[in-house]
PDB file of N, CA and C in Angstrom:
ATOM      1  N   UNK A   1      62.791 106.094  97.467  1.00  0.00           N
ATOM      2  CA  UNK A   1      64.018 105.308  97.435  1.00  0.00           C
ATOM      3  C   UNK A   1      65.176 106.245  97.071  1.00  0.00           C
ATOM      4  N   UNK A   2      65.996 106.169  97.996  1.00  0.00           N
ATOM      5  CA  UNK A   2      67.407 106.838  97.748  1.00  0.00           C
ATOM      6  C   UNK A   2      68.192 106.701  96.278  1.00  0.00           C
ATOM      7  N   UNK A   3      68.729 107.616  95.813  1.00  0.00           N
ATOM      8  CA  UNK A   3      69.566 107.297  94.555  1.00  0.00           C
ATOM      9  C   UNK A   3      70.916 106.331  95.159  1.00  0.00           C
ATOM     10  N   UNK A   4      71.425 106.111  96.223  1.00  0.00           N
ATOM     11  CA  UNK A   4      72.327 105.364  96.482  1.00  0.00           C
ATOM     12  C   UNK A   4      71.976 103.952  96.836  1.00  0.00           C
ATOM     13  N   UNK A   5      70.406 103.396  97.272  1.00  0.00           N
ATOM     14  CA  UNK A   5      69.950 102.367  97.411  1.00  0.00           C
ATOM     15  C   UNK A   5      69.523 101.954  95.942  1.00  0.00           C
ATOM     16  N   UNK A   6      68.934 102.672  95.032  1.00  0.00           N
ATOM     17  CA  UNK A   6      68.873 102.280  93.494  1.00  0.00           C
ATOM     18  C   UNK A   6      69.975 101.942  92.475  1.00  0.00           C
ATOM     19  N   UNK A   7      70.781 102.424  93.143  1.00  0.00           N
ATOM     20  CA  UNK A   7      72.749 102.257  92.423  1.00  0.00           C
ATOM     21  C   UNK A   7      72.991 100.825  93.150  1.00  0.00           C
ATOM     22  N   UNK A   8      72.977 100.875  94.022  1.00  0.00           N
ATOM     23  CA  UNK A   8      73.435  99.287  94.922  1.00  0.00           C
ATOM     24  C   UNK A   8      72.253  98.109  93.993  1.00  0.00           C
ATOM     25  N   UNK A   9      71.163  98.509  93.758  1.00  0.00           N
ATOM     26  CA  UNK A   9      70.358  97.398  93.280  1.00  0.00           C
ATOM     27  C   UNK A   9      70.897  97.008  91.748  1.00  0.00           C
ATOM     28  N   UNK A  10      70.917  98.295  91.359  1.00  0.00           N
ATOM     29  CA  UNK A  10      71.172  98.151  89.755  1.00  0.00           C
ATOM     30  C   UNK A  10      72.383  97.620  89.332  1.00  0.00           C
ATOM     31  N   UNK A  11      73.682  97.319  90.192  1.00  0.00           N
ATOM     32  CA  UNK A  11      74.754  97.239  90.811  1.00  0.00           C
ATOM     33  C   UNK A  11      74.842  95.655  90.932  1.00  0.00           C
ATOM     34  N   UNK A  12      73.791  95.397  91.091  1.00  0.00           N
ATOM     35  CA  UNK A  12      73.479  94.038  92.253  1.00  0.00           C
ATOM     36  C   UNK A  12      73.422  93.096  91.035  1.00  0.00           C
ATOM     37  N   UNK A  13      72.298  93.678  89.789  1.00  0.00           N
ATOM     38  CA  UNK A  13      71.607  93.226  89.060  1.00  0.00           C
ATOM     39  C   UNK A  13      72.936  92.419  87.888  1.00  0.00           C
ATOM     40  N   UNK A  14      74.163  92.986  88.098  1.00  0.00           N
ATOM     41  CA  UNK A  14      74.993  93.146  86.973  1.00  0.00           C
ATOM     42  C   UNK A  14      76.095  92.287  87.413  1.00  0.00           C
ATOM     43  N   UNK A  15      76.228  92.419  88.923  1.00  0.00           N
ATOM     44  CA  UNK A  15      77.215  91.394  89.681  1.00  0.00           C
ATOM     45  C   UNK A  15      76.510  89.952  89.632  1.00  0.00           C
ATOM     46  N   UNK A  16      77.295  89.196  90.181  1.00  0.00           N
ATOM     47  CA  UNK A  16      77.149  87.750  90.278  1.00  0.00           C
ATOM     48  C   UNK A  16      77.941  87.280  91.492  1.00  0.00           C
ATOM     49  N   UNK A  17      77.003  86.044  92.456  1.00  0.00           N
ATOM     50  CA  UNK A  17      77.602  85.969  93.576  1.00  0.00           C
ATOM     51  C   UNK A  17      77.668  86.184  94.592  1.00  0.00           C
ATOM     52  N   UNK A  18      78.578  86.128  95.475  1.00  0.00           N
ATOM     53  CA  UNK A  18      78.623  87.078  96.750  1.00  0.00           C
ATOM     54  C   UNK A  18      78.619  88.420  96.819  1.00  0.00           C
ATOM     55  N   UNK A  19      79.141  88.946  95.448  1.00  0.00           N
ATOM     56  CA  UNK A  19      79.466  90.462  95.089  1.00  0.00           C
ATOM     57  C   UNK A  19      77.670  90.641  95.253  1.00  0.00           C
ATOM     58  N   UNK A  20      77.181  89.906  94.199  1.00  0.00           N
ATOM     59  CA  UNK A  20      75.354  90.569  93.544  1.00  0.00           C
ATOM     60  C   UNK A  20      74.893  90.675  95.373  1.00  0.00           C
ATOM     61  N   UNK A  21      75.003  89.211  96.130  1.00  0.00           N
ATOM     62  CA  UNK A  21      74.627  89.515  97.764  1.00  0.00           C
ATOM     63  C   UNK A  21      74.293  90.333  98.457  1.00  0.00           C
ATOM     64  N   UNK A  22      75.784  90.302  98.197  1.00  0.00           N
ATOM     65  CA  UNK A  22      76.504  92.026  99.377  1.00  0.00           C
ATOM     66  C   UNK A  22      75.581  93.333  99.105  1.00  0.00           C
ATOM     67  N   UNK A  23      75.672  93.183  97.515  1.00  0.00           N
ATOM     68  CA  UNK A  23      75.270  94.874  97.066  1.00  0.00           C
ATOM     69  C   UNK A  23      73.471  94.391  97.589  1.00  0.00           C
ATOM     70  N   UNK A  24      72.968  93.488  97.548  1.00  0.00           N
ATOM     71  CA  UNK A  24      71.376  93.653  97.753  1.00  0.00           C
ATOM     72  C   UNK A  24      71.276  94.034  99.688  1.00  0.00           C
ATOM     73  N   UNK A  25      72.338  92.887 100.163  1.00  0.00           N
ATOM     74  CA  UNK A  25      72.114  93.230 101.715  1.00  0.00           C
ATOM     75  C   UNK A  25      72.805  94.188 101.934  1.00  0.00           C
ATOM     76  N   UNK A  26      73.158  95.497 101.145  1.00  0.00           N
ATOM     77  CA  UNK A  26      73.849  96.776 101.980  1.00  0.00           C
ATOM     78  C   UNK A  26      73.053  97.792 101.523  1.00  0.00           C
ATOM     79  N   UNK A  27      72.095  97.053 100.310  1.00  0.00           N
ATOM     80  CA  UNK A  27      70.534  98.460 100.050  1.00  0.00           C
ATOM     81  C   UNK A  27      69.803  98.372 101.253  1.00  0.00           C
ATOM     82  N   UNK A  28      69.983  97.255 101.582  1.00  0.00           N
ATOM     83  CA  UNK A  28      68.695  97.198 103.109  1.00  0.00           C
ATOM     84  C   UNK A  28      68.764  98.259 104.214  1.00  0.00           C
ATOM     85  N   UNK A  29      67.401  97.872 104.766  1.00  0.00           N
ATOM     86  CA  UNK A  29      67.744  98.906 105.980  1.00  0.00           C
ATOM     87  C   UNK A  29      67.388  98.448 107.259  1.00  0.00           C
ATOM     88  N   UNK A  30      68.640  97.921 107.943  1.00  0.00           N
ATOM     89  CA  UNK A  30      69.218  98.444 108.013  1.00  0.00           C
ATOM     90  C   UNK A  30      70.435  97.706 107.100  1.00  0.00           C
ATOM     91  N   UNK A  31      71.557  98.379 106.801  1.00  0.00           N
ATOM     92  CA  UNK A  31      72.508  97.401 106.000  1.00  0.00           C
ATOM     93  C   UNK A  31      73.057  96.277 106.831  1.00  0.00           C
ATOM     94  N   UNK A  32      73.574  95.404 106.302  1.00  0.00           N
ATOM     95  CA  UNK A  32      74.101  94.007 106.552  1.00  0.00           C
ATOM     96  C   UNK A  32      75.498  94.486 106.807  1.00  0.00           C
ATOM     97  N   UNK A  33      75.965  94.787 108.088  1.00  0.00           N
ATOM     98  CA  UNK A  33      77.700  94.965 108.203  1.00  0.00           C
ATOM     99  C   UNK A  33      78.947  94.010 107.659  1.00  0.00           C
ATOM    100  N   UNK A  34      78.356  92.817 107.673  1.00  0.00           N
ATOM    101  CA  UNK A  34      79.417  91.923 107.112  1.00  0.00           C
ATOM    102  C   UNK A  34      79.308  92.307 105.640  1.00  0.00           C
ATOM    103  N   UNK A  35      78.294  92.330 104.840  1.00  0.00           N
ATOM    104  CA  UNK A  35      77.780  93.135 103.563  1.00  0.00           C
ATOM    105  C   UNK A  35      78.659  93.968 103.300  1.00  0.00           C
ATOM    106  N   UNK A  36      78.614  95.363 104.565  1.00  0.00           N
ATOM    107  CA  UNK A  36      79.663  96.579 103.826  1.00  0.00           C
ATOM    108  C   UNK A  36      80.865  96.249 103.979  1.00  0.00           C
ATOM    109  N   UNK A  37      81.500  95.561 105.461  1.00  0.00           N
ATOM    110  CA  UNK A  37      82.339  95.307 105.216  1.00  0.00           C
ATOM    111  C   UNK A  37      83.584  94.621 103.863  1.00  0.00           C
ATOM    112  N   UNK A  38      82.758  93.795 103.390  1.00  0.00           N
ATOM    113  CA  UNK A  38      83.232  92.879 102.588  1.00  0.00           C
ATOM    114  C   UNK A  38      83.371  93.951 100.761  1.00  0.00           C
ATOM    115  N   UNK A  39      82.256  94.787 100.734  1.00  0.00           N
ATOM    116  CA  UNK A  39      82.694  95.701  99.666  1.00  0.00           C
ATOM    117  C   UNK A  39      83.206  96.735 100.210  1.00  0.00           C
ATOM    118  N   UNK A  40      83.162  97.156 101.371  1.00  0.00           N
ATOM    119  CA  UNK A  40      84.488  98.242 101.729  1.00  0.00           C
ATOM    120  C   UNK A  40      86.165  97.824 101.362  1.00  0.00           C
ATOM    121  N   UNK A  41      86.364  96.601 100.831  1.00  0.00           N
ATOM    122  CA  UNK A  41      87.569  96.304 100.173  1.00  0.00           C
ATOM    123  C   UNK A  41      87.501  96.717  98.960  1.00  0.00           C
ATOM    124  N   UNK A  42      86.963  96.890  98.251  1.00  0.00           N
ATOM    125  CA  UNK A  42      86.671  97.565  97.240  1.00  0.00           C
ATOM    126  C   UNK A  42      86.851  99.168  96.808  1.00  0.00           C
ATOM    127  N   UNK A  43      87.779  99.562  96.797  1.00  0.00           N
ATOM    128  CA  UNK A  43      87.506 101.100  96.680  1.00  0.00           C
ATOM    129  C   UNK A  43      86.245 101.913  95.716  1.00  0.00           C
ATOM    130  N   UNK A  44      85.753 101.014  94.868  1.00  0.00           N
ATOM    131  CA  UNK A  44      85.033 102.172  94.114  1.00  0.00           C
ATOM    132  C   UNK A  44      83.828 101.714  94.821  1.00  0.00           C
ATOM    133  N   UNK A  45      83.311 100.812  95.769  1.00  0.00           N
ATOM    134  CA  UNK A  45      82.147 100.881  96.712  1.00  0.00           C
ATOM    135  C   UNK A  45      82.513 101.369  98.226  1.00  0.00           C
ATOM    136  N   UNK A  46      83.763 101.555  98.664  1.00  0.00           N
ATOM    137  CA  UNK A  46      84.150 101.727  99.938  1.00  0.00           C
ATOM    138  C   UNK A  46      83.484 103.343  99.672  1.00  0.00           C
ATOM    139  N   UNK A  47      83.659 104.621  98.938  1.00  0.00           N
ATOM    140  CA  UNK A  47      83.620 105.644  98.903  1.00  0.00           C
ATOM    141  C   UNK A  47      81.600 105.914  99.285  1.00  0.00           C
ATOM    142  N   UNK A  48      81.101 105.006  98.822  1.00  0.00           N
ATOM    143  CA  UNK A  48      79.519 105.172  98.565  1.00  0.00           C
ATOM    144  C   UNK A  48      78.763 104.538  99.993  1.00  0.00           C
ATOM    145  N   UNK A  49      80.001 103.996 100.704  1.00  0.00           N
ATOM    146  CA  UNK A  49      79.387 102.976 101.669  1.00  0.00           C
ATOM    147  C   UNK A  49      79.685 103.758 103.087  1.00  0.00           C
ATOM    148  N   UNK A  50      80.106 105.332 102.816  1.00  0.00           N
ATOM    149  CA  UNK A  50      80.580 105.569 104.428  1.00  0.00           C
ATOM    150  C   UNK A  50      79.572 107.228 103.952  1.00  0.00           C
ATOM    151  N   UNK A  51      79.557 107.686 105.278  1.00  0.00           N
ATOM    152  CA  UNK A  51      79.248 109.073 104.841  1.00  0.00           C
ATOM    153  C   UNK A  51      80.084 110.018 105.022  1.00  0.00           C
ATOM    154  N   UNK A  52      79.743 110.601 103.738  1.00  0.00           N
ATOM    155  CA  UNK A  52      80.876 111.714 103.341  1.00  0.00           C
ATOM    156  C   UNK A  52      80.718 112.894 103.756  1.00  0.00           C
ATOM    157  N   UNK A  53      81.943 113.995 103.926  1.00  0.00           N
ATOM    158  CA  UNK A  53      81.486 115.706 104.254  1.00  0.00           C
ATOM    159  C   UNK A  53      82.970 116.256 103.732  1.00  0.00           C
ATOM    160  N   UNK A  54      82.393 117.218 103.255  1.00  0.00           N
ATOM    161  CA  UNK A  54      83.475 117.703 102.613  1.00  0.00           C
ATOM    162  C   UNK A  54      83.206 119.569 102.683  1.00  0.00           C
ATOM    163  N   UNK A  55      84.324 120.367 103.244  1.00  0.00           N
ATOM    164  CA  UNK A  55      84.210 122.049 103.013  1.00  0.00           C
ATOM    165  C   UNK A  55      84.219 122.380 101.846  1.00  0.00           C
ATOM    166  N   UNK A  56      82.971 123.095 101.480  1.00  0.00           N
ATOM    167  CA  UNK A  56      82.857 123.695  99.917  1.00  0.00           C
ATOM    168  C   UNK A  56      83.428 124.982  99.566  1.00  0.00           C
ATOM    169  N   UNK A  57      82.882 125.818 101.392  1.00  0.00           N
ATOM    170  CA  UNK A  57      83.525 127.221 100.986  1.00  0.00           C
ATOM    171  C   UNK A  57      84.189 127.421 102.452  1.00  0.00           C
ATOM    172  N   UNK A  58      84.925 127.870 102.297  1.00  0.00           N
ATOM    173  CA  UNK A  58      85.547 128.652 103.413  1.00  0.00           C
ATOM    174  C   UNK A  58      85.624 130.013 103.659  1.00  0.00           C
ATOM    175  N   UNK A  59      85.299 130.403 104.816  1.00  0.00           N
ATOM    176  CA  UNK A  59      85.771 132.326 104.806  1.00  0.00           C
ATOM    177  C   UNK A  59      86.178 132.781 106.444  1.00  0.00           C
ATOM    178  N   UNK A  60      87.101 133.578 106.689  1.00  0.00           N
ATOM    179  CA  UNK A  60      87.434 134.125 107.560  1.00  0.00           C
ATOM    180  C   UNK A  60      88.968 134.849 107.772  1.00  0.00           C
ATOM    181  N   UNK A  61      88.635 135.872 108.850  1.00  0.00           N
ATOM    182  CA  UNK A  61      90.217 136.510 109.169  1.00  0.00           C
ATOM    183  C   UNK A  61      89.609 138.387 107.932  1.00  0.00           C
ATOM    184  N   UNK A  62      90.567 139.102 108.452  1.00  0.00           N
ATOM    185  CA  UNK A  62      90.233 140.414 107.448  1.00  0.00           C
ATOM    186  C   UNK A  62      92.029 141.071 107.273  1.00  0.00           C
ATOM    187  N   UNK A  63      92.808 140.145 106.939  1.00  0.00           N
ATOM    188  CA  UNK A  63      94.380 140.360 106.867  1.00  0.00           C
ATOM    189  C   UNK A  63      95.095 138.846 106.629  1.00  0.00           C
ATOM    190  N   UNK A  64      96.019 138.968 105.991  1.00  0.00           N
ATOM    191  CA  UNK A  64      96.931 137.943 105.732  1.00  0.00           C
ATOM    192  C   UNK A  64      97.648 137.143 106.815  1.00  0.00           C
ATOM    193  N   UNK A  65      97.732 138.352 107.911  1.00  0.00           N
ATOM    194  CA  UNK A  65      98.751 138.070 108.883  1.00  0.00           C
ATOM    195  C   UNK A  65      98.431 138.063 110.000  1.00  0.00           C
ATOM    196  N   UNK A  66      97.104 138.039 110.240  1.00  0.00           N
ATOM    197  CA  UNK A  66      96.631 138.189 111.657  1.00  0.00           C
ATOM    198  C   UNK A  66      95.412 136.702 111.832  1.00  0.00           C
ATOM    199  N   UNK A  67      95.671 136.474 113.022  1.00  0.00           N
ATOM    200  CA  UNK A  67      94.479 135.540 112.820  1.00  0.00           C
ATOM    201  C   UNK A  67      93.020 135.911 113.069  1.00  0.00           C
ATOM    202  N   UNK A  68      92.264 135.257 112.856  1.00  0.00           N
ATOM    203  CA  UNK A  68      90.657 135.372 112.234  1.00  0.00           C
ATOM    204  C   UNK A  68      90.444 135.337 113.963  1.00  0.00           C
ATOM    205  N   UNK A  69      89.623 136.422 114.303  1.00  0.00           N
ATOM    206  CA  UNK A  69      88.439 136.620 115.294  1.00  0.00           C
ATOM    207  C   UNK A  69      87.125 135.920 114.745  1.00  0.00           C
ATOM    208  N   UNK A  70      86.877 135.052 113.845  1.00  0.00           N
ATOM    209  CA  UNK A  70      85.954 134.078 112.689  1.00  0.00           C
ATOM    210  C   UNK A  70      85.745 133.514 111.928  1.00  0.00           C
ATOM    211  N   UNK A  71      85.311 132.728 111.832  1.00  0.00           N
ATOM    212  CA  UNK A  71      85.473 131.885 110.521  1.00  0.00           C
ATOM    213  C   UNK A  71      84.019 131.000 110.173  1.00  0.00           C
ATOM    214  N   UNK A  72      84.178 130.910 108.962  1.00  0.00           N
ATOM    215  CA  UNK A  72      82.855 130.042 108.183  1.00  0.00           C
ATOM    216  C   UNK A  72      83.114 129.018 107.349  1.00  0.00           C
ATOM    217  N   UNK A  73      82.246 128.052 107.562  1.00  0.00           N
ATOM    218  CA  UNK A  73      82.945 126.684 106.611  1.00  0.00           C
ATOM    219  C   UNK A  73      81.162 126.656 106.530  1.00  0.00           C
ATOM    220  N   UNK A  74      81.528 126.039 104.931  1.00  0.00           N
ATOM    221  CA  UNK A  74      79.973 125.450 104.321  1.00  0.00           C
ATOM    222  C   UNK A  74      80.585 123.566 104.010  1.00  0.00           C
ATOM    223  N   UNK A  75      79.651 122.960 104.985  1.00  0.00           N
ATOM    224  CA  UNK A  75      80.112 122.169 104.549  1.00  0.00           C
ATOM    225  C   UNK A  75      79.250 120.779 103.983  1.00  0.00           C
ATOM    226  N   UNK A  76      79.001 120.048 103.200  1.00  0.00           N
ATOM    227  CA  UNK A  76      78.122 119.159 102.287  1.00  0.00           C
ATOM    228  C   UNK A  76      78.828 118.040 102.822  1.00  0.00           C
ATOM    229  N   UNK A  77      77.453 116.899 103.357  1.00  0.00           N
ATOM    230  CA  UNK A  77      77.394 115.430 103.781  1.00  0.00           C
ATOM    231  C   UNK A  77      76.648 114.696 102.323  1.00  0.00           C
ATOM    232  N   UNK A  78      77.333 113.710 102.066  1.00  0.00           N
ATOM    233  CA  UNK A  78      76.223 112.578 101.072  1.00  0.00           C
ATOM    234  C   UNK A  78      76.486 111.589 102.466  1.00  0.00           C
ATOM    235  N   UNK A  79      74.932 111.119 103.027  1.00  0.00           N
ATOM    236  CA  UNK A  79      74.828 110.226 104.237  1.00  0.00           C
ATOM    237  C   UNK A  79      74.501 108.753 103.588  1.00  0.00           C
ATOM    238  N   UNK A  80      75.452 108.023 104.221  1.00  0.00           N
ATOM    239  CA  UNK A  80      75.615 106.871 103.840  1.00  0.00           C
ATOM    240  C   UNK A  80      73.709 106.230 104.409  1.00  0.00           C
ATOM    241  N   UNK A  81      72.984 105.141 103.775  1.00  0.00           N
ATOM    242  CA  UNK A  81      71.922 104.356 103.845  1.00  0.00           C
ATOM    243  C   UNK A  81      71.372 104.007 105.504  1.00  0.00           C
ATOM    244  N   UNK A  82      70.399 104.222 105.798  1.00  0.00           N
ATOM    245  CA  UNK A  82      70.090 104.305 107.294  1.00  0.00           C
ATOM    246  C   UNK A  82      70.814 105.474 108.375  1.00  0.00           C
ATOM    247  N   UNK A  83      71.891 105.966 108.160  1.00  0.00           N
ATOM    248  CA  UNK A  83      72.358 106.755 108.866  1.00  0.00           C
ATOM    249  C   UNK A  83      71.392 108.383 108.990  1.00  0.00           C
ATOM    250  N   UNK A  84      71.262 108.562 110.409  1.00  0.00           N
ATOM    251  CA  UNK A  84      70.619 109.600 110.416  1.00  0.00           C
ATOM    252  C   UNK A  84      71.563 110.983 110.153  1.00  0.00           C
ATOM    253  N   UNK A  85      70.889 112.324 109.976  1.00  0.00           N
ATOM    254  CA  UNK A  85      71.468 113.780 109.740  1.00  0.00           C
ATOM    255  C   UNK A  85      71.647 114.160 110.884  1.00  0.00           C
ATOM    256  N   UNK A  86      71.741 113.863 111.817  1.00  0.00           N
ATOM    257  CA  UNK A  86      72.329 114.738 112.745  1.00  0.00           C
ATOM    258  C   UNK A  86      73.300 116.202 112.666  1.00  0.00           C
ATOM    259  N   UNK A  87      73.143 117.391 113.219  1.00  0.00           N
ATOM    260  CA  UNK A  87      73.864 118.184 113.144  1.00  0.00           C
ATOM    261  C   UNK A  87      75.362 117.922 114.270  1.00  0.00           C
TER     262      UNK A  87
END
C-alpha cells in the first residue's frame, strides 16, 4: 500500500461526510473522479491528488554567454494513485 493511499485513509478516518467519502473513493483504484474532483477544491488535497515533477538539478552550457551545445535536468515525479510511470 502506497504512503499516499494510507494518508487518504487515515485522512478519511478523521473527516466526516462527504469529505470522509471522497478521501475513501480517491484511495481506490481506480480513483473515483467526481471524488478528486470535489477535493481538488481544496488546496491542501489538490497538491497530493495530481502527479507531481519537479527539476532537482540542472547542468549545462561551459560559459556565461554562449549557449549550451547540452544540457541535463534531474528530474523527481511523486505519481498520483493508479497512474502509471511512464518515461
Amino acid at each position: 500500500m502506497t504512503f499516499s493511499r494510507k494518508y487518504l485513509e487515515y485522512s478519511a478516518r478523521r473527516a466526516e461526510g462527504q469529505r470522509s467519502a471522497d478521501l475513501l473513493a480517491v484511495a481506490k483504484i481506480p480513483p473515483d473522479p467526481e471524488a478528486v474532483e470535489r477535493l481538488s477544491e481544496d488546496p491542501n488535497y489538490n497538491s497530493i491528488l495530481r502527479t507531481t515533477c519537479v527539476a532537482t538539478m540542472l547542468s549545462g552550457g561551459h560559459a556565461p554567454n554562449a549557449l549550451p551545445q547540452a544540457a541535463r535536468a534531474n528530474v523527481n515525479c511523486v505519481f498520483f494513485l493508479g497512474k502509471s510511470r511512464r518515461r
